[in-house]
Protein backbone atom coordinates (compact mmCIF):
# COMPACT_ATOMS: atom_id res chain seq x y z
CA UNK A 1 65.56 140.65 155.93
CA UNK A 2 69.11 140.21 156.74
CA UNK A 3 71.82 142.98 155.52
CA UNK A 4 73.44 139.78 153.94
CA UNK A 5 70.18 138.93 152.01
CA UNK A 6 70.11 142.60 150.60
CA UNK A 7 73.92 142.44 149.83
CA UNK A 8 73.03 139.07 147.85
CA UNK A 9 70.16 140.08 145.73
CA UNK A 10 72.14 143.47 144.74
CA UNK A 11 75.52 141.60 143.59
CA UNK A 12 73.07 139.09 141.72
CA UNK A 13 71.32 141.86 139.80
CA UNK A 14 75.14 143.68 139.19
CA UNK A 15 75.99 140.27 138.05
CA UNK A 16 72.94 139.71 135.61
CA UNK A 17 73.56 143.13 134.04
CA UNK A 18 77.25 142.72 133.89
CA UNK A 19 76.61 139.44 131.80
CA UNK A 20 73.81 141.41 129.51
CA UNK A 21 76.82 144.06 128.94
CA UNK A 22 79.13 141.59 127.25
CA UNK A 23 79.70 141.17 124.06
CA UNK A 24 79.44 137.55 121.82
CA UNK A 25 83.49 136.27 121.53
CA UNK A 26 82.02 133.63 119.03
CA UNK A 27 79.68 133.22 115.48
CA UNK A 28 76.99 132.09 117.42
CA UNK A 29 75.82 129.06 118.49
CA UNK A 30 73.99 128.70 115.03
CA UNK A 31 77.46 128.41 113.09
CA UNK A 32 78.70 125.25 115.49
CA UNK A 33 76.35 123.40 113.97
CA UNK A 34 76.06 124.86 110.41
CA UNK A 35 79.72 124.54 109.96
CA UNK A 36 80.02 128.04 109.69
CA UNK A 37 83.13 129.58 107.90
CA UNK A 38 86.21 129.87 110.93
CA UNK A 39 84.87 127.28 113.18
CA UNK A 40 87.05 127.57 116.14
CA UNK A 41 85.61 127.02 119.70
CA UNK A 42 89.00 127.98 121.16
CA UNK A 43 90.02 130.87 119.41
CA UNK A 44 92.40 133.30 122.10
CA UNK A 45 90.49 136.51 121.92
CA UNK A 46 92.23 139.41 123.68
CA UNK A 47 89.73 141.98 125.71
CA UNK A 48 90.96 145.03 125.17
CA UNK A 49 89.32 148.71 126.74
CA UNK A 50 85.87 148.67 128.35
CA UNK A 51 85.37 145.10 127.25
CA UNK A 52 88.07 144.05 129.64
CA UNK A 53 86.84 146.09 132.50
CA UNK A 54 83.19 144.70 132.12
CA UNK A 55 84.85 141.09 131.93
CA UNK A 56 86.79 141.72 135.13
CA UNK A 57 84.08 143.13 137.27
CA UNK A 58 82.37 140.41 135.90
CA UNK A 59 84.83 137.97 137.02
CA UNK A 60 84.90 139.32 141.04
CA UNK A 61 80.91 140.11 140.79
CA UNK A 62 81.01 136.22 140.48
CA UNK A 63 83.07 135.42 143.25
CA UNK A 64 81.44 137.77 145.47
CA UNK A 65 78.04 136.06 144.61
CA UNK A 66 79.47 132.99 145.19
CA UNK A 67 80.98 133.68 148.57
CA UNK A 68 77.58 135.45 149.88
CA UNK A 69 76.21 132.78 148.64
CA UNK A 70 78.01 130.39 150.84
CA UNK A 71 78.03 132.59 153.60
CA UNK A 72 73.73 132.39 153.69
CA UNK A 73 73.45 129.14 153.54
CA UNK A 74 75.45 128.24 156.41
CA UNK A 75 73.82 131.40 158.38
């Protein structure tokens, strides 16, 4: 196994347990189609505290995994 193959499969586990850590922004999915009481898909929800650290790491752990990702395949 490569270092880069190592570096992949750790930033893909950060990545799945960053996701896990987030919390809903909506009703659920349940309420789209029940019509549920404030039905709005685009609502502007501002992250504040540890919810907009988790989103940002989030956001780069992404990136990262995409790049590596890239970076393999053409290895």
């Amino acid at each position: 196994m490569n270092i880069l193959d190592i570096l992949l499969m750790a930033v893909s586990v950060l990545l799945i347990i960053l996701s896990l850590l987030q919390s809903g922004k909506s009703d659920g999915i349940n309420s789209a189609f029940t019509g549920g009481d404030s039905l709005n898909l685009f609502a502007n929800v501002k992250e504040r505290g540890p919810e907009k650290v988790i989103s940002n790491l989030t956001l780069i752990t992404g990136i990262l995994f995409f790049v590596l990702v890239i970076i393999v395949s053409l290895k």
